[in-house]
PDB file of N, CA and C in Angstrom:
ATOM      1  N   UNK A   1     -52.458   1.461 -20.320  1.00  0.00           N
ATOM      2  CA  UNK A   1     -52.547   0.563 -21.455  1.00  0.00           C
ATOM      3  C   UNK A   1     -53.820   0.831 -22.243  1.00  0.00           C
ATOM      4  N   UNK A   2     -55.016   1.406 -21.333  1.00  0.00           N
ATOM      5  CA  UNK A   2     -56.363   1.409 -22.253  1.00  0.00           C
ATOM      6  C   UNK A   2     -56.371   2.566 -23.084  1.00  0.00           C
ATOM      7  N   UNK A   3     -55.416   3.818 -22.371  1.00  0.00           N
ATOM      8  CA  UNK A   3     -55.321   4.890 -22.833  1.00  0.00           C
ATOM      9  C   UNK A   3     -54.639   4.775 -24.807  1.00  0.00           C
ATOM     10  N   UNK A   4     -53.248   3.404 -24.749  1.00  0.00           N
ATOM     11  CA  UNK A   4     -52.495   3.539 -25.611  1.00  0.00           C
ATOM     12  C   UNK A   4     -53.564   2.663 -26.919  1.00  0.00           C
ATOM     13  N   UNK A   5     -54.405   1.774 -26.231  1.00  0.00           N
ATOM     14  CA  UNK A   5     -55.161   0.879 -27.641  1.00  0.00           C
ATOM     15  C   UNK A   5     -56.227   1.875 -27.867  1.00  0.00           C
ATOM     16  N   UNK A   6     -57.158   2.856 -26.879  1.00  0.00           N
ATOM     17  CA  UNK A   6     -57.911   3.587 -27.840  1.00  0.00           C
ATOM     18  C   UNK A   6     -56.772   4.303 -28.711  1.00  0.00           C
ATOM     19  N   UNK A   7     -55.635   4.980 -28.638  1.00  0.00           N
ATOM     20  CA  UNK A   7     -54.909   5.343 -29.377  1.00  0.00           C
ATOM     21  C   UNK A   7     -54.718   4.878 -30.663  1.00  0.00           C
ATOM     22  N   UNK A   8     -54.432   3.488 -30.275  1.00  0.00           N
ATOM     23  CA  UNK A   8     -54.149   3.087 -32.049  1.00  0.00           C
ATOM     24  C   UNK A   8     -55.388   2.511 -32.502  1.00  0.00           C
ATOM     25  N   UNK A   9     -56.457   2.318 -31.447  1.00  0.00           N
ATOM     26  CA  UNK A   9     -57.664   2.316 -32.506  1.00  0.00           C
ATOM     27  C   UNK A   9     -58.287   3.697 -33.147  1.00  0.00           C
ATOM     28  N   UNK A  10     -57.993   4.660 -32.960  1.00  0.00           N
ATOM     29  CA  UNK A  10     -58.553   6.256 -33.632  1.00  0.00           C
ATOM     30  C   UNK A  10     -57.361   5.822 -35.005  1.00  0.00           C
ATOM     31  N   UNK A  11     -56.154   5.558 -34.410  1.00  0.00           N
ATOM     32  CA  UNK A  11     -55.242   6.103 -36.115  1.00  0.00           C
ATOM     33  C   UNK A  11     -55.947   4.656 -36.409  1.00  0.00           C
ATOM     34  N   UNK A  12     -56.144   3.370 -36.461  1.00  0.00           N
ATOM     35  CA  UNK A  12     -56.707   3.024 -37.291  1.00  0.00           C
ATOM     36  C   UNK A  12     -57.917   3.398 -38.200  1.00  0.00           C
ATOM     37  N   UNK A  13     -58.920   3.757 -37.548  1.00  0.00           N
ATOM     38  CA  UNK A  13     -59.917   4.572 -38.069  1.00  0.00           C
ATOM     39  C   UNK A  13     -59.794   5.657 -38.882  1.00  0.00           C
ATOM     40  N   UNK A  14     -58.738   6.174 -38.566  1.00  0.00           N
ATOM     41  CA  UNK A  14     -58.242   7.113 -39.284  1.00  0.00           C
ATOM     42  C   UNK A  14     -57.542   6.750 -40.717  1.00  0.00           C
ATOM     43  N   UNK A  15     -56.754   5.959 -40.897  1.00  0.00           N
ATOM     44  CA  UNK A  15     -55.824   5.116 -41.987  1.00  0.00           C
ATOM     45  C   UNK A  15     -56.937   4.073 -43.153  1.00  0.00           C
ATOM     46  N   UNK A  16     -57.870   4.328 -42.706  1.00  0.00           N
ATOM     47  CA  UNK A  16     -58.291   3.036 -43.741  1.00  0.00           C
ATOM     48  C   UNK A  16     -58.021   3.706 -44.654  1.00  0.00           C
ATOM     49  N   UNK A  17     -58.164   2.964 -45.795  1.00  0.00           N
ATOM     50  CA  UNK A  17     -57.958   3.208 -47.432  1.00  0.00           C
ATOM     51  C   UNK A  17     -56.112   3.456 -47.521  1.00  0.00           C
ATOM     52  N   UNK A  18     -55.554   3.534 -46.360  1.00  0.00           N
ATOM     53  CA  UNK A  18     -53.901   3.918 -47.063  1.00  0.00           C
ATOM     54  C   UNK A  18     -53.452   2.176 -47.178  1.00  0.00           C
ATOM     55  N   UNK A  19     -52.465   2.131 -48.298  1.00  0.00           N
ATOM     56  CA  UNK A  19     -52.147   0.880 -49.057  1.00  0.00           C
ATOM     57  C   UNK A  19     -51.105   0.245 -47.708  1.00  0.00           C
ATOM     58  N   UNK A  20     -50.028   0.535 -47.235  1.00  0.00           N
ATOM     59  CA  UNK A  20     -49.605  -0.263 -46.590  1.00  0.00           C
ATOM     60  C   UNK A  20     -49.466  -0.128 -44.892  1.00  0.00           C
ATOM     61  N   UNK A  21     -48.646  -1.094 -44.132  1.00  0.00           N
ATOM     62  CA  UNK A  21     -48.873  -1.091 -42.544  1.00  0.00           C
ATOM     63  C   UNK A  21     -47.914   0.170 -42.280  1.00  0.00           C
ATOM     64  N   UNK A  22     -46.791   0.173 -43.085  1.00  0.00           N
ATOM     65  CA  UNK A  22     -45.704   1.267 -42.697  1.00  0.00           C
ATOM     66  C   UNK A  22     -46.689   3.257 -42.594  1.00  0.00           C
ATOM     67  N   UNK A  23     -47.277   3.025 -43.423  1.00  0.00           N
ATOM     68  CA  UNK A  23     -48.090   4.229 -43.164  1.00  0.00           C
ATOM     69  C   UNK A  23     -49.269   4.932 -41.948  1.00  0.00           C
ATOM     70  N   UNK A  24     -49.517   3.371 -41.423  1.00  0.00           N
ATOM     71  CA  UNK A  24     -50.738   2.977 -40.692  1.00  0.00           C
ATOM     72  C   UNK A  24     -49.298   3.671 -38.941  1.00  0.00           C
ATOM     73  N   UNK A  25     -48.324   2.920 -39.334  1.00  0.00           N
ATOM     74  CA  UNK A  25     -47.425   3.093 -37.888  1.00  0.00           C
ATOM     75  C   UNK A  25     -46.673   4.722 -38.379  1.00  0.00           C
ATOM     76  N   UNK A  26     -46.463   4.683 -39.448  1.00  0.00           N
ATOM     77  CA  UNK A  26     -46.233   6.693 -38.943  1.00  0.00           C
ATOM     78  C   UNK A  26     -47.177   7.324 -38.659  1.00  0.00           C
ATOM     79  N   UNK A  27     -48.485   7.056 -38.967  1.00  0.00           N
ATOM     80  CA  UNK A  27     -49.242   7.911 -38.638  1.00  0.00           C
ATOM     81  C   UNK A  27     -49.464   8.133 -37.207  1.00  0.00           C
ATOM     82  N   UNK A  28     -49.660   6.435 -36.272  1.00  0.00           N
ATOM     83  CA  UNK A  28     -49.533   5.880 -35.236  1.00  0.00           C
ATOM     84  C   UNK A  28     -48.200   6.941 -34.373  1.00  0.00           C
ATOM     85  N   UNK A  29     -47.131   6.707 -34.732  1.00  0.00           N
ATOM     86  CA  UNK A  29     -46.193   7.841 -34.599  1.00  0.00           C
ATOM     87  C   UNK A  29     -46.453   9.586 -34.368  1.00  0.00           C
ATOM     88  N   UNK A  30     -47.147   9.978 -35.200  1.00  0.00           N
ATOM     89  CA  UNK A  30     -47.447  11.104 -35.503  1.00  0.00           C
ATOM     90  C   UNK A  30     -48.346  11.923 -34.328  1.00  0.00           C
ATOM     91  N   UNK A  31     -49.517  10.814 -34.605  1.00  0.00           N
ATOM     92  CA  UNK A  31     -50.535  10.907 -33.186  1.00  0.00           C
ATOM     93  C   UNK A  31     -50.064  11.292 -31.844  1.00  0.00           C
ATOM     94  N   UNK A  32     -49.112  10.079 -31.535  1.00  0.00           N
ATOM     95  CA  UNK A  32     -48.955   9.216 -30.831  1.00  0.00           C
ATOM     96  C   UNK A  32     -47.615  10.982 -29.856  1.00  0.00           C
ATOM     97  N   UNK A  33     -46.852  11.360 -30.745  1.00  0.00           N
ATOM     98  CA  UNK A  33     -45.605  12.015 -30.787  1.00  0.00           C
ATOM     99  C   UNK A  33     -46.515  13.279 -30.004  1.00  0.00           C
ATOM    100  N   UNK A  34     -47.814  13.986 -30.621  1.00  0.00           N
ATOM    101  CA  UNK A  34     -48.351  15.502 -30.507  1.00  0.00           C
ATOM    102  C   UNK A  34     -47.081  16.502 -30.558  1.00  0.00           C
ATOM    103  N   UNK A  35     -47.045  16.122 -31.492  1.00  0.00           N
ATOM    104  CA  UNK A  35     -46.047  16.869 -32.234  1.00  0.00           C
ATOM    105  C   UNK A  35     -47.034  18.536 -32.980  1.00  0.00           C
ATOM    106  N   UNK A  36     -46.206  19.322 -32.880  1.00  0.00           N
ATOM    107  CA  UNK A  36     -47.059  20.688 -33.314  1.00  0.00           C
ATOM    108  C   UNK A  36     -46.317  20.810 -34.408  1.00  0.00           C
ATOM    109  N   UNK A  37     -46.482  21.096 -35.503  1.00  0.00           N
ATOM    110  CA  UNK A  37     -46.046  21.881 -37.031  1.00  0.00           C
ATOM    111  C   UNK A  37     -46.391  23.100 -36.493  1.00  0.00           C
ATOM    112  N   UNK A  38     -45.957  24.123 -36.458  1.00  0.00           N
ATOM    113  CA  UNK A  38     -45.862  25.397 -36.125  1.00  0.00           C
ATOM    114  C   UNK A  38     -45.912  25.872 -37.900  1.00  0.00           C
ATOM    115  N   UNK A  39     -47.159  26.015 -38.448  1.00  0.00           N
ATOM    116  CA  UNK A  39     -47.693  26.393 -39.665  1.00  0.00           C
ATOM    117  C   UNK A  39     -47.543  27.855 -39.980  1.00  0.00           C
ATOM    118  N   UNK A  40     -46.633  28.456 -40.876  1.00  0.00           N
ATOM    119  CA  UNK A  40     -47.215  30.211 -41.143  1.00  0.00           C
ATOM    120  C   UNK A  40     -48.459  30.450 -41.906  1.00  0.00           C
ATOM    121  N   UNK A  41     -48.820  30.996 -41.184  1.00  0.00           N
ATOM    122  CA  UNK A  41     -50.213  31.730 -41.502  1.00  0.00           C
ATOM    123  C   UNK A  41     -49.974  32.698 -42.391  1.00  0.00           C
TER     124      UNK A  41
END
């Protein structure tokens, strides 16, 4: 559980300035997923 609230306290830290909560929880998502974009170089 302590592991998952530092979690959403970094994407909060991360999110200030975005306008609504729906953005704040994809990002939360995003983090959360470690999800890789496999980027071409």
């Amino acid at each position: 559980l302590e592991a998952i609230n530092g979690l959403i306290q970094a994407v909060k830290r991360r999110a200030r300035g975005y306008r609504t909560t729906k953005n704040l929880i994809n990002m939360a998502y995003l983090i959360a997923g470690k999800l890789d974009f496999m980027l071409p170089t």
